[in-house]
Every structure is written in structure tokens, then in C-alpha cells.
N, C-alpha and C. Protein backbone atom coordinates (compact mmCIF):
# COMPACT_ATOMS: atom_id res chain seq x y z
N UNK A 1 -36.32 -195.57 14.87
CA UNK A 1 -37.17 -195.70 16.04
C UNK A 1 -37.33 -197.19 16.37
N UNK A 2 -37.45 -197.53 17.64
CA UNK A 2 -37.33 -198.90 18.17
C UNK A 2 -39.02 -199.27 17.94
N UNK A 3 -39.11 -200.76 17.73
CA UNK A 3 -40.29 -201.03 17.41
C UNK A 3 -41.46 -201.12 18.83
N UNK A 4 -42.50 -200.39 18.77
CA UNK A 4 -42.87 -200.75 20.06
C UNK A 4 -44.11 -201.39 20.01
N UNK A 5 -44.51 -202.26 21.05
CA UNK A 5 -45.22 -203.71 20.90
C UNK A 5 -46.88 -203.10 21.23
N UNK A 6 -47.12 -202.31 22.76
CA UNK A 6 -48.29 -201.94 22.82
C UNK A 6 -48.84 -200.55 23.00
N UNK A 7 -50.23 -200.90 22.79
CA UNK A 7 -50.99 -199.63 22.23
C UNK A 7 -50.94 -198.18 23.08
N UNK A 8 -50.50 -198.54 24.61
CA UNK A 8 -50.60 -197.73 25.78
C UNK A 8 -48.36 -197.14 25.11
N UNK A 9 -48.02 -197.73 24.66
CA UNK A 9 -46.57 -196.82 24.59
C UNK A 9 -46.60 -196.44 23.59
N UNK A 10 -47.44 -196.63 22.34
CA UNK A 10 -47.62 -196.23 21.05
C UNK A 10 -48.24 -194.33 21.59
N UNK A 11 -49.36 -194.61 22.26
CA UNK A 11 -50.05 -194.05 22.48
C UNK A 11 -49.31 -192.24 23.24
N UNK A 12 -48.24 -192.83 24.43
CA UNK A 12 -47.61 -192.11 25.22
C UNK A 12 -46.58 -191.54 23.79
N UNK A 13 -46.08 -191.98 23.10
CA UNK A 13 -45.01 -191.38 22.22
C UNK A 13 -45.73 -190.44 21.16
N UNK A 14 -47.00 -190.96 20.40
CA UNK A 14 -48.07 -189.67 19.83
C UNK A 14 -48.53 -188.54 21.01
N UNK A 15 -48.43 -189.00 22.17
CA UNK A 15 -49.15 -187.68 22.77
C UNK A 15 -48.04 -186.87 23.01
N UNK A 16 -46.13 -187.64 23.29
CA UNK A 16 -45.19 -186.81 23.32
C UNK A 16 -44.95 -186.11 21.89
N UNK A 17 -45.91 -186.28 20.92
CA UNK A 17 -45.64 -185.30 20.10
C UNK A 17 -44.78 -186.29 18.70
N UNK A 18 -44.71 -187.44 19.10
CA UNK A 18 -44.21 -188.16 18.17
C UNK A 18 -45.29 -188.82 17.03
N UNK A 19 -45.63 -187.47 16.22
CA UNK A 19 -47.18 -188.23 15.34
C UNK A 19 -47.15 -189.15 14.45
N UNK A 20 -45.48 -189.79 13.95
CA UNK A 20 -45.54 -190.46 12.68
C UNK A 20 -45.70 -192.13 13.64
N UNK A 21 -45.48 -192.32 15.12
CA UNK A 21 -46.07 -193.39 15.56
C UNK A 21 -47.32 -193.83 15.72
N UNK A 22 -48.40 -192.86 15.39
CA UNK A 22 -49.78 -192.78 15.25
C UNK A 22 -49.81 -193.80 14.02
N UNK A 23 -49.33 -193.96 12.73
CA UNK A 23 -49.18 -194.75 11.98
C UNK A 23 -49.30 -196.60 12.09
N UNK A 24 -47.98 -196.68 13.02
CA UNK A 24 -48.31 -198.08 13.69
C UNK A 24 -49.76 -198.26 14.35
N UNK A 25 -50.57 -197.07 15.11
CA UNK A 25 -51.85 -197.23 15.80
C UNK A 25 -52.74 -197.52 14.84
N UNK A 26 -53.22 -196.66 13.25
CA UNK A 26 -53.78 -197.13 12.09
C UNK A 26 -53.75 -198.20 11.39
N UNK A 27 -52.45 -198.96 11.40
CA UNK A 27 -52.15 -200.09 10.44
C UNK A 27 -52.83 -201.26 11.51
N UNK A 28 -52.65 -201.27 12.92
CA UNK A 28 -52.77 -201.90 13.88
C UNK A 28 -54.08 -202.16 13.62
N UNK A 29 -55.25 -201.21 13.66
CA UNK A 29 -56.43 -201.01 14.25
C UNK A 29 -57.44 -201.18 12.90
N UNK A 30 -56.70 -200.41 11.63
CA UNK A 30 -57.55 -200.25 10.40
C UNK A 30 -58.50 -201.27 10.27
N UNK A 31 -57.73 -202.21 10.04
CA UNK A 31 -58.72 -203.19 9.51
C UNK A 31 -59.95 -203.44 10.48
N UNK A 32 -60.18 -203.66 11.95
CA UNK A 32 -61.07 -203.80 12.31
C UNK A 32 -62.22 -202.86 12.54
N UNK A 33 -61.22 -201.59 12.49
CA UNK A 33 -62.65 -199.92 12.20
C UNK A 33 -63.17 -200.38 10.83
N UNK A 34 -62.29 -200.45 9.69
CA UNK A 34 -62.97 -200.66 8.33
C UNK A 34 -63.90 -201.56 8.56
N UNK A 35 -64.37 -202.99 9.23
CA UNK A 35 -65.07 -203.99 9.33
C UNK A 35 -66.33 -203.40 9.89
N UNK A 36 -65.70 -203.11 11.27
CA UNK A 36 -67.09 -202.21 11.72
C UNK A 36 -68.09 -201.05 11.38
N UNK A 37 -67.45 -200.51 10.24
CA UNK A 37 -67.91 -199.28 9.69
C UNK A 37 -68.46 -199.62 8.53
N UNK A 38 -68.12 -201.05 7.66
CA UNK A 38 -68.78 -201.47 6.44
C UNK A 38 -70.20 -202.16 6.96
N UNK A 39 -70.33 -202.87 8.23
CA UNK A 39 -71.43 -203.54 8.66
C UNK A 39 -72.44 -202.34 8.96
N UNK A 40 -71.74 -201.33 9.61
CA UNK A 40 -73.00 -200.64 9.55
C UNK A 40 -73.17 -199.63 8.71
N UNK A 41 -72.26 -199.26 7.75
CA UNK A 41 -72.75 -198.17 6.33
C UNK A 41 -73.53 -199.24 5.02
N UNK A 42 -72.98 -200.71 5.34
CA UNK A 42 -73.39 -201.40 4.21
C UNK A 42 -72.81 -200.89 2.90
N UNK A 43 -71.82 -200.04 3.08
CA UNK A 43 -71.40 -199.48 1.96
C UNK A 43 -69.55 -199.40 1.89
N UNK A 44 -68.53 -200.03 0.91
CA UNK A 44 -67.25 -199.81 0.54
C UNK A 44 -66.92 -198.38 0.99
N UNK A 45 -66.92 -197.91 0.28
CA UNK A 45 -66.71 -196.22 0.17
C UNK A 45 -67.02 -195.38 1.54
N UNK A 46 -68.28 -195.61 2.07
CA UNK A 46 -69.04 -194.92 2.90
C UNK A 46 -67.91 -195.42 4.19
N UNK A 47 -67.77 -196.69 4.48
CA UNK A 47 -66.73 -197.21 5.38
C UNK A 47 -65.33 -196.56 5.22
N UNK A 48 -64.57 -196.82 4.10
CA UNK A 48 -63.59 -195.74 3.80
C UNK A 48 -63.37 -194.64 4.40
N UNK A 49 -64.98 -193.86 4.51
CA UNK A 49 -64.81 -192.23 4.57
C UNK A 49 -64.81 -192.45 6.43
N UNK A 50 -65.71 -193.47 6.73
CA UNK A 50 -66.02 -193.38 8.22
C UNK A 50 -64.36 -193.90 9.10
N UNK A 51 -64.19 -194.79 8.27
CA UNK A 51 -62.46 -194.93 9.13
C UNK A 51 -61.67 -194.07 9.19
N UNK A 52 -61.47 -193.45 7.93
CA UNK A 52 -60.92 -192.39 8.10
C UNK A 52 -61.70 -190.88 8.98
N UNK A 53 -62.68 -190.61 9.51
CA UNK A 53 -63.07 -189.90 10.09
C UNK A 53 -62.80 -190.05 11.44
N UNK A 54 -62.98 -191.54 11.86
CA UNK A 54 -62.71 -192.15 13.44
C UNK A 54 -60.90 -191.76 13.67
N UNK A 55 -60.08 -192.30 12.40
CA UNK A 55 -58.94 -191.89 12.88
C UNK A 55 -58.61 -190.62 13.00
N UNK A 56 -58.85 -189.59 12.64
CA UNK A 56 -58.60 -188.28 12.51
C UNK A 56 -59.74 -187.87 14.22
N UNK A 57 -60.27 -188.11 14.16
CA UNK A 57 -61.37 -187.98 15.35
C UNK A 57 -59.97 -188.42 16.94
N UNK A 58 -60.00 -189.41 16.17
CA UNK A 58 -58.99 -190.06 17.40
C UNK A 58 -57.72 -189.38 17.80
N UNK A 59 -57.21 -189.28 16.69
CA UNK A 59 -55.83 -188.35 16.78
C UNK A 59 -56.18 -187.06 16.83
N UNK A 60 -57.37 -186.51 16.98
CA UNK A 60 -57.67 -184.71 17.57
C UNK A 60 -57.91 -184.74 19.38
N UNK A 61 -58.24 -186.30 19.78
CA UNK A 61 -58.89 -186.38 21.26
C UNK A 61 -57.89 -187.64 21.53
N UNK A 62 -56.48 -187.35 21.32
CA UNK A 62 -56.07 -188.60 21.73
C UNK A 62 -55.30 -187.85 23.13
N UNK A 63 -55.50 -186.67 23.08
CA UNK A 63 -55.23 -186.16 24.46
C UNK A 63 -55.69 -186.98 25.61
N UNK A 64 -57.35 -187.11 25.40
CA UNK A 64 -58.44 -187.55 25.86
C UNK A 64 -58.50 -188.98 26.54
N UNK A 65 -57.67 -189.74 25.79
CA UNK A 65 -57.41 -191.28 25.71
C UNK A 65 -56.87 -191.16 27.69
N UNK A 66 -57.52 -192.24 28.16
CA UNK A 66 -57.22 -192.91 29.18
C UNK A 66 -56.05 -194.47 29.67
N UNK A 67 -54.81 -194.39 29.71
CA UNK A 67 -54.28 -195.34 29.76
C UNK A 67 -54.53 -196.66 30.23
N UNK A 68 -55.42 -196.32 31.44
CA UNK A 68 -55.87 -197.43 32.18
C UNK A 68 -57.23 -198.78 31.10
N UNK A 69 -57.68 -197.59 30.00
CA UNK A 69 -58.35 -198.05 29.09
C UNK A 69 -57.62 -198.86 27.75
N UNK A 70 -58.33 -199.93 27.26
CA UNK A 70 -57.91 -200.41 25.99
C UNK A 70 -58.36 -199.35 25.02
N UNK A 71 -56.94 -198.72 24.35
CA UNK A 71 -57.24 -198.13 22.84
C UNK A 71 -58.06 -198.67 21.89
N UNK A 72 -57.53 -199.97 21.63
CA UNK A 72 -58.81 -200.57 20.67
C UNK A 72 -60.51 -200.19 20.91
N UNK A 73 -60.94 -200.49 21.82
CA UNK A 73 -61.65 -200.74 22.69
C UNK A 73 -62.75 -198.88 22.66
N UNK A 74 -61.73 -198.21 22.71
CA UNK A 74 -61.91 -196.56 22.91
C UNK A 74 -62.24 -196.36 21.35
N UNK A 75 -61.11 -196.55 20.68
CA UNK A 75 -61.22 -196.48 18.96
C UNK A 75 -62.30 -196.69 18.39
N UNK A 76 -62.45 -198.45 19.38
CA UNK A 76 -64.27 -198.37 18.40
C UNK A 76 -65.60 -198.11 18.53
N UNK A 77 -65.82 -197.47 20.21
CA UNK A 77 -66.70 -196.33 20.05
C UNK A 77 -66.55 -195.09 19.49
N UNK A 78 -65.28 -194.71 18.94
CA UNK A 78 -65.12 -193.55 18.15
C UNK A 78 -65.57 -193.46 16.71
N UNK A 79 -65.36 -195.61 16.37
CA UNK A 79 -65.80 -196.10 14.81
C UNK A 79 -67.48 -195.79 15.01
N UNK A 80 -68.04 -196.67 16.46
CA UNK A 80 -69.38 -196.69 16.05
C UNK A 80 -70.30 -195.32 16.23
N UNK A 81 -69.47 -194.65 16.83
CA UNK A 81 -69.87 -193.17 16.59
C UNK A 81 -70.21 -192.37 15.64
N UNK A 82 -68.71 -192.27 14.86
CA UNK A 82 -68.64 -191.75 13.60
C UNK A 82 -69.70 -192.89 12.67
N UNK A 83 -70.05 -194.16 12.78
CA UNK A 83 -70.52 -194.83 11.38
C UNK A 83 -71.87 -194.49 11.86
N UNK A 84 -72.61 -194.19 13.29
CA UNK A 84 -74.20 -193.95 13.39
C UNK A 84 -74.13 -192.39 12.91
N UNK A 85 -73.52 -191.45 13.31
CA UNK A 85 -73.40 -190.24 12.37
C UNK A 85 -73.23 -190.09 11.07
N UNK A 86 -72.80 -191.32 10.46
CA UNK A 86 -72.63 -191.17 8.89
C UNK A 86 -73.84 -191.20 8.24
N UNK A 87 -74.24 -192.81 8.99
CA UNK A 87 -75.95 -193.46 8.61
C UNK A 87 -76.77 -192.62 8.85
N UNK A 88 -76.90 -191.84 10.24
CA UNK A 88 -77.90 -190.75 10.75
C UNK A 88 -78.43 -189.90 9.11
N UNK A 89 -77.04 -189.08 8.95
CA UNK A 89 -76.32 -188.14 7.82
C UNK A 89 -77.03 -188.91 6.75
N UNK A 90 -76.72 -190.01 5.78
CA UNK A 90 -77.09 -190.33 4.69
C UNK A 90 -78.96 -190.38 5.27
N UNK A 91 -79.12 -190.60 6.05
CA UNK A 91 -80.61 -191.61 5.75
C UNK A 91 -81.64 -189.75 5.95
N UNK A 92 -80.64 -188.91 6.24
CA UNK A 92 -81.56 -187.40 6.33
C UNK A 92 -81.75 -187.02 4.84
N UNK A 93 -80.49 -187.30 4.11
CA UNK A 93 -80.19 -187.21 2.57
C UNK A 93 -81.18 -188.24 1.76
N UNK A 94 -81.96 -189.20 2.29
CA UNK A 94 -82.45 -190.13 1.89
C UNK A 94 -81.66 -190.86 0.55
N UNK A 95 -80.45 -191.04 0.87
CA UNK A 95 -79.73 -192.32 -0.14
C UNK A 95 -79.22 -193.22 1.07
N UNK A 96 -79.17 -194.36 0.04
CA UNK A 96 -79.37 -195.64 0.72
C UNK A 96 -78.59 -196.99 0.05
N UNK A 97 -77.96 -196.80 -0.47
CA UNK A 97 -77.40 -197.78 -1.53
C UNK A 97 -77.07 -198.79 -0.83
N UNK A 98 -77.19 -200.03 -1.11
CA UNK A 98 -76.89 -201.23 -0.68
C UNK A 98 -76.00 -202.33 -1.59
N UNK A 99 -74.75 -202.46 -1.30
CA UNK A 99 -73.93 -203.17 -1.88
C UNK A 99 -74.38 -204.83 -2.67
N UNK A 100 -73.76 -205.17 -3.55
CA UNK A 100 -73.73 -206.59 -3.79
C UNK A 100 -72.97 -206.84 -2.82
N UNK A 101 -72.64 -208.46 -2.34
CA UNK A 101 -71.57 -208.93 -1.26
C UNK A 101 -72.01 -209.94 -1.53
N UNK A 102 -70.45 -211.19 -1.75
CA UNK A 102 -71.06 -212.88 -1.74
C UNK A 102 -71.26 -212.64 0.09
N UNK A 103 -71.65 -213.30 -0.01
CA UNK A 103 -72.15 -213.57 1.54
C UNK A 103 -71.81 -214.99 1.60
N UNK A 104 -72.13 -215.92 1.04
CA UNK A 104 -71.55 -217.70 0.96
C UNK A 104 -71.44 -218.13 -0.06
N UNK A 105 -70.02 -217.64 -0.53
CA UNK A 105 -69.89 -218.39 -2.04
C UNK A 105 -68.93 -219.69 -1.99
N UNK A 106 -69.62 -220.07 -2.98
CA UNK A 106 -68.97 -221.73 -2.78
C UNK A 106 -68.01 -221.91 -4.10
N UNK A 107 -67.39 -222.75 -4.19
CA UNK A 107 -66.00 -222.99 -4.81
C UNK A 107 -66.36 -223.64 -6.00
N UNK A 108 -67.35 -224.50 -6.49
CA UNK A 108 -67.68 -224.47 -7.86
C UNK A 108 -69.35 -224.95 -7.68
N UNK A 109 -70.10 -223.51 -7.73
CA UNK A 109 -71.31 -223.86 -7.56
C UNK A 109 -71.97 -224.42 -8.55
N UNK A 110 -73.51 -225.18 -8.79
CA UNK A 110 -74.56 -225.52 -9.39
C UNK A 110 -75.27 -224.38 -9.71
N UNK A 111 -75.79 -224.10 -10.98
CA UNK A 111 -76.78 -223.35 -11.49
C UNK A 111 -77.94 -223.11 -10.21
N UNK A 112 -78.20 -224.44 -9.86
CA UNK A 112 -79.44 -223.90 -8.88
C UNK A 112 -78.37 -223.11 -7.60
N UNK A 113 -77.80 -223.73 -7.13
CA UNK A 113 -77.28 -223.39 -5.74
C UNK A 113 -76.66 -221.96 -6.03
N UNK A 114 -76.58 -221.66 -7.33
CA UNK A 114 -76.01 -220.32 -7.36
C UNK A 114 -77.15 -219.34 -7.75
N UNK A 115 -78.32 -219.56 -8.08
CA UNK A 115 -79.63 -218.91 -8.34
C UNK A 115 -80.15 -218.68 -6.14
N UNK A 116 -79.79 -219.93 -5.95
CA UNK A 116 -80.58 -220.00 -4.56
C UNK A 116 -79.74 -218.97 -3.28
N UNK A 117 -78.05 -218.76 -3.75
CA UNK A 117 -76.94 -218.20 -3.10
C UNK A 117 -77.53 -216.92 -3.48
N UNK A 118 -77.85 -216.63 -4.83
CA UNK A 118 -78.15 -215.07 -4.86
C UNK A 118 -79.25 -214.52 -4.43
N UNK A 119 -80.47 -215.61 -4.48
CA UNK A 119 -81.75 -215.16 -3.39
C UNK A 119 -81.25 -215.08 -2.03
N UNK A 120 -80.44 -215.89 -1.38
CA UNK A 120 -80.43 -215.56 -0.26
C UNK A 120 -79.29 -214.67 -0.32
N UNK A 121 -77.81 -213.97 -0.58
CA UNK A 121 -77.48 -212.96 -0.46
C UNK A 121 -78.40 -211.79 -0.53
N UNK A 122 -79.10 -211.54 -1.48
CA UNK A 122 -80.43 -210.76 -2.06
C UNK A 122 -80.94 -210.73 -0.57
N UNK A 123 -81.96 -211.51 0.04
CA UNK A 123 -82.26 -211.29 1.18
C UNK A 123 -81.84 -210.17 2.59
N UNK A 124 -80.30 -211.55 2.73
CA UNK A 124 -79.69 -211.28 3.86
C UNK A 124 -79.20 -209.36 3.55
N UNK A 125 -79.04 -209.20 2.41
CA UNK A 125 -78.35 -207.66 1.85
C UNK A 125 -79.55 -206.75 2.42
N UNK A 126 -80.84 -207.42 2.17
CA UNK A 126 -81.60 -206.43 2.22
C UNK A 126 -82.14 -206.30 3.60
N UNK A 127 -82.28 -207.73 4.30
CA UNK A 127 -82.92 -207.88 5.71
C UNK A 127 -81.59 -206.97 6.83
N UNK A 128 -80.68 -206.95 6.06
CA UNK A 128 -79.47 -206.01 7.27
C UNK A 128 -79.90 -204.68 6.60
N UNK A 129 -80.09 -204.08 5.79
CA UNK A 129 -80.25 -203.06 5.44
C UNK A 129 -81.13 -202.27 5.97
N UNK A 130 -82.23 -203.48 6.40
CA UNK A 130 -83.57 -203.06 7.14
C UNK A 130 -83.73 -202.92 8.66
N UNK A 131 -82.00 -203.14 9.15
CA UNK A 131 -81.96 -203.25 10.62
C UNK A 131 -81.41 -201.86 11.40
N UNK A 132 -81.55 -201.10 12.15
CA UNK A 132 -81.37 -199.89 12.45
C UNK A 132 -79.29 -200.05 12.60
N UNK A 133 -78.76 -198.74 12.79
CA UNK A 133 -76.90 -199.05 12.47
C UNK A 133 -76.82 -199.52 13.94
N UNK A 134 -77.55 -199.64 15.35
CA UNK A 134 -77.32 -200.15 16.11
C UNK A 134 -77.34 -201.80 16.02
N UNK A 135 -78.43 -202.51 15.72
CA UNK A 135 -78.45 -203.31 15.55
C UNK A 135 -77.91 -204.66 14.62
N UNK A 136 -77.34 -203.75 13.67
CA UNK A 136 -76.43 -204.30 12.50
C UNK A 136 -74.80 -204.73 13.07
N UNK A 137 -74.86 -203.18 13.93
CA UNK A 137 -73.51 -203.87 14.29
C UNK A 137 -73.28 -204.46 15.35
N UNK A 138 -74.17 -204.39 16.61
CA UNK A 138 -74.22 -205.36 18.14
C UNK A 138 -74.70 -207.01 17.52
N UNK A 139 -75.53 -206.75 15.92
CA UNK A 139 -75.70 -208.38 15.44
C UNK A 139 -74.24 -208.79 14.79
N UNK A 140 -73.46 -207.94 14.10
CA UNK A 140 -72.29 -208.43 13.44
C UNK A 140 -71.50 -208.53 14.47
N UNK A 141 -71.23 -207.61 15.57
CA UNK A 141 -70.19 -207.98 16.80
C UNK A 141 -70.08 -209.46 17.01
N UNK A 142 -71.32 -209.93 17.63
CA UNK A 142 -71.73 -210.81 18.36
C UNK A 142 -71.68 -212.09 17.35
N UNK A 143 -71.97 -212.16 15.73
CA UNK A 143 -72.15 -213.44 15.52
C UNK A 143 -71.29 -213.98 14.05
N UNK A 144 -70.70 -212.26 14.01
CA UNK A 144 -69.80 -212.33 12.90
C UNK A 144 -68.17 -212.44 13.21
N UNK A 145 -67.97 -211.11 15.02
CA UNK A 145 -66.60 -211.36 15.30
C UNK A 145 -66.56 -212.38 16.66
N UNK A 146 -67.88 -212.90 17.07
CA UNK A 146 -67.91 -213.68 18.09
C UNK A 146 -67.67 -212.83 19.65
N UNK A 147 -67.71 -211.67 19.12
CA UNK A 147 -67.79 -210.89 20.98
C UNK A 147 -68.71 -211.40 22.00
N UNK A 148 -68.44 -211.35 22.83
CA UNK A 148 -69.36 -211.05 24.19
C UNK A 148 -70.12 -209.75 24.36
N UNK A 149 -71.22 -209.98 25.13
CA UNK A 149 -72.50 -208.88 25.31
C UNK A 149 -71.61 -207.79 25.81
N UNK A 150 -70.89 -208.21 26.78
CA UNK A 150 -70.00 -206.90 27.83
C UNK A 150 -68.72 -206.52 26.37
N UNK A 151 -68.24 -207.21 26.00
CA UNK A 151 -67.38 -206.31 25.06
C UNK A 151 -68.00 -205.69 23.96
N UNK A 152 -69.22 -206.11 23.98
CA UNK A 152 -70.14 -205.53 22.80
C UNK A 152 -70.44 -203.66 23.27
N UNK A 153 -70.66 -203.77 24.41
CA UNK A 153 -71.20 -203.02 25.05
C UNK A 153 -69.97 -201.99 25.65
N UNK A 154 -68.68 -202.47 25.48
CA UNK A 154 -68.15 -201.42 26.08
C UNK A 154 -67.65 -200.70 24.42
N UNK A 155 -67.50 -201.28 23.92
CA UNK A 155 -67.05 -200.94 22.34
C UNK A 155 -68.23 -200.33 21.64
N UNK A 156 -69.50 -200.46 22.05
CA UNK A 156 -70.65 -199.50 21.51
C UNK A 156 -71.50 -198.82 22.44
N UNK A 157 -70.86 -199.21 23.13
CA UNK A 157 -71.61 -197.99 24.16
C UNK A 157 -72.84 -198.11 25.28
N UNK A 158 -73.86 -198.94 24.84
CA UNK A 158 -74.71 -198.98 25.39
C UNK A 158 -74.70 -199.94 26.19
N UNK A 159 -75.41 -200.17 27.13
CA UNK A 159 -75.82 -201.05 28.36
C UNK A 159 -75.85 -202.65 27.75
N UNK A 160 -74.85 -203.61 28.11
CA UNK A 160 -75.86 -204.99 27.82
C UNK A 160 -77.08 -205.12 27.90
N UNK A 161 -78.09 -205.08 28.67
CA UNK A 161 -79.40 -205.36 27.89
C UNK A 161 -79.64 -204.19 26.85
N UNK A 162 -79.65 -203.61 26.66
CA UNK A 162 -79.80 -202.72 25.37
C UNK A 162 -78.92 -203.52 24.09
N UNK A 163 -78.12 -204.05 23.87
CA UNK A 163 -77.21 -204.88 23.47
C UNK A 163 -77.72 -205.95 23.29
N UNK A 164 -77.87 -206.58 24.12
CA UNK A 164 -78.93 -208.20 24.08
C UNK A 164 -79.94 -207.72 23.44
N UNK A 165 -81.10 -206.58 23.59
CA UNK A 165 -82.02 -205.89 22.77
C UNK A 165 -82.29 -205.93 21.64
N UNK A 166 -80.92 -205.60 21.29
CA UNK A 166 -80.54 -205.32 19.90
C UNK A 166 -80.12 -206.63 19.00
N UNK A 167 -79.66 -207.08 19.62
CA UNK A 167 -79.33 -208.35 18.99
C UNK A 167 -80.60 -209.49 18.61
N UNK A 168 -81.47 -209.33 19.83
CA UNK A 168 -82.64 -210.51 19.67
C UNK A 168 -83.75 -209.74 18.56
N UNK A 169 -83.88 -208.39 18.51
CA UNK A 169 -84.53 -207.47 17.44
C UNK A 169 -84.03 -207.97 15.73
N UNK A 170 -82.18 -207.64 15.83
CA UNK A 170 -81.81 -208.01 14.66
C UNK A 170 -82.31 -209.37 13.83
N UNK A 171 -81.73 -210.23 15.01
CA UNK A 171 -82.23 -211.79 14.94
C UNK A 171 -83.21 -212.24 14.36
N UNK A 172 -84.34 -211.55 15.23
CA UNK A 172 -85.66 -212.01 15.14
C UNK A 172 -86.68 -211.17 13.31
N UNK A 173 -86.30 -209.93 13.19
CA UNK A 173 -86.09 -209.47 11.39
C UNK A 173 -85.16 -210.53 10.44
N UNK A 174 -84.12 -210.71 10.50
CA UNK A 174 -83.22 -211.45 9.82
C UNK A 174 -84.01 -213.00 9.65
N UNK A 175 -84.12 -213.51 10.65
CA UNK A 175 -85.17 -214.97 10.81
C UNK A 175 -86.64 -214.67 10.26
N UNK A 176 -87.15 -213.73 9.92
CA UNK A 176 -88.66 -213.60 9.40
C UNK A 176 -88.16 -213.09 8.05
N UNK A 177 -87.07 -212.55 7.93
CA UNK A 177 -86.83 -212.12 6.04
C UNK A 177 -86.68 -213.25 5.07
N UNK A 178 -85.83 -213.93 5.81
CA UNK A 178 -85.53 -215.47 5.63
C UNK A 178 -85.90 -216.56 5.59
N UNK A 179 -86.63 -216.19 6.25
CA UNK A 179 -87.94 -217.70 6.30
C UNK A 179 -88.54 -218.23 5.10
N UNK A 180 -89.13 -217.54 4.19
CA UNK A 180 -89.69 -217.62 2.93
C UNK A 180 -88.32 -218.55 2.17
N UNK A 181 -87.00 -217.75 2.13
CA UNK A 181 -85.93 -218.77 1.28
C UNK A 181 -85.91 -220.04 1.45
N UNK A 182 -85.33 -219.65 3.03
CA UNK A 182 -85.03 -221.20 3.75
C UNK A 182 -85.86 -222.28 3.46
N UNK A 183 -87.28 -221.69 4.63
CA UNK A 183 -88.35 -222.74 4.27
C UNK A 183 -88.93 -223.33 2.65
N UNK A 184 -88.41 -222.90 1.51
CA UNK A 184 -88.29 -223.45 0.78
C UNK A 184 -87.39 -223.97 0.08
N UNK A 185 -86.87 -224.35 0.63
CA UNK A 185 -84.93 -225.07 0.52
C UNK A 185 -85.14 -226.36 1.01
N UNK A 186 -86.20 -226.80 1.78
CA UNK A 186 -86.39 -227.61 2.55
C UNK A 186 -87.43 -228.56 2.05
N UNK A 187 -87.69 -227.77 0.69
CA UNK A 187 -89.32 -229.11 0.48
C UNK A 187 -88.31 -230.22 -0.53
């Protein structure tokens, strides 16, 4: 099979029934569903299960898919779909597990700076944990992959100001969890 470059002829050859090109669409896309689905499960595994749910989701409604639309774009309201249904799902189950993650590890830290790295990972782990799955991920869109409000918003769905909403909410928790570290980093 000839190699093909974009997502709209990838796309036309899975809907002609050619499913092992769906493959190139996963390898393409994985990594950034997995990203989006770990920010808002906060969890390895839980992300795992949610990528793999979005792709299988995708390839049952790829009938559905609009050419004139970016696949990516479609994919990852299908990610942030499936990952607020996961979170919905666990938080009815009431488990909640929250990962270790360096968050800023440095290359040969100091005893203190590595006591002070794990209070503030410690924090930041817990102050996202404490942020609803909307807001975790319109805050990681925006300041982790550097999106814009409008691509935020077409990739999750909701309205820019709902989006901006969400973001100045996240912000403004994350900056009051933090405050206590910081501001004493500083004396």
C-alpha cells in the first residue's frame, strides 16, 4: 500500500473498507489522545483504557466523520468525551487515585530543592486533582500544549467563554493551593 500523507485520505480508504489503514490514524493521533486522557484521568492506566475507548468509539462512527472537518480535531472531542465519562464513572465508584509524576525534576538536585520539588509536585498532584475533568483539561490545553481558546473549544466542545471559565477557575484553585509553597520559597 502506497504511503498516504493526510488524515482526510487515510480516512476515505478506512471508510472504503480498508481497516488496516485505520492503524496509520492511531499511531498518528495516539500519543496526543493518551496526553489528553492522562490530564484528565490523572491516572496511567485509566488513560490507556480511555484511548483505547476513543479509538474504538472512532472507528464505530467513523462513518460519521465529516471531511470538511479536521480528524484530529473530531478525535479529540471523542478523547474528551470518553475521559469525562470515565471520570464521571470512577468518581460514582468513589476511587480516586492520584498518581506520583515529577512535574520539575532537575538534573542533579539539592536535598532541599528536592524536599521542596516534592512539596510542590505533592501540591500541584493534588490542586489538579481538585479541579473538575473540564477544567484540568481546557487548563492543560491552554498552558501545557499552548492552544488557543477557539481550538480549545472546538476540541472540547464548549463555547470559549465557558473555556476562558474554565481556565481562570482552574488558575485561580491552582494559585491558592500554591501559595502557601511558593510564598515560602521566597523568605
Amino acid at each position: 500500500m502506497e504511503a498516504i500523507e493526510d488524515d482526510a485520505a487515510i480516512v476515505a480508504v478506512v471508510k472504503a473498507g480498508g481497516e488496516s489503514a485505520y492503524r496509520t490514524l492511531v499511531e498518528r493521533h495516539g500519543r496526543n489522545v493518551f496526553r489528553l486522557a492522562f490530564r484528565m484521568t490523572q491516572n496511567e492506566q485509566d488513560a490507556e483504557d480511555v484511548v483505547q475507548e476513543t479509538f474504538l468509539r472512532a472507528y464505530r462512527n467513523i462513518g460519521s466523520f465529516r471531511v470538511e472537518s479536521s480528524f484530529g480535531t473530531w478525535l479529540y472531542r471523542i478523547a474528551a468525551n470518553c475521559s469525562l465519562d470515565f471520570v464521571r464513572a470512577r468518581e460514582r465508584r468513589r476511587t480516586n487515585p492520584m498518581p506520583e509524576t515529577d512535574v520539575f525534576p532537575a538534573p542533579h538536585p539539592e536535598p532541599e530543592r528536592l524536599a521542596y520539588s516534592g512539596e510542590l509536585r505533592d501540591r500541584i498532584a493534588s490542586a489538579l486533582g481538585e479541579l473538575s475533568p473540564m477544567e484540568r483539561a481546557a487548563f492543560s490545553l491552554r498552558h501545557f500544549d499552548g492552544l488557543s481558546i477557539d481550538e480549545i473549544s472546538r476540541r472540547l466542545g464548549p463555547s470559549g467563554g465557558a473555556i476562558k471559565n474554565s481556565i481562570f477557575r482552574a488558575a485561580t484553585k491552582l494559585r491558592q493551593a500554591l501559595e502557601p509553597v511558593l510564598s515560602g520559597a521566597t523568605r
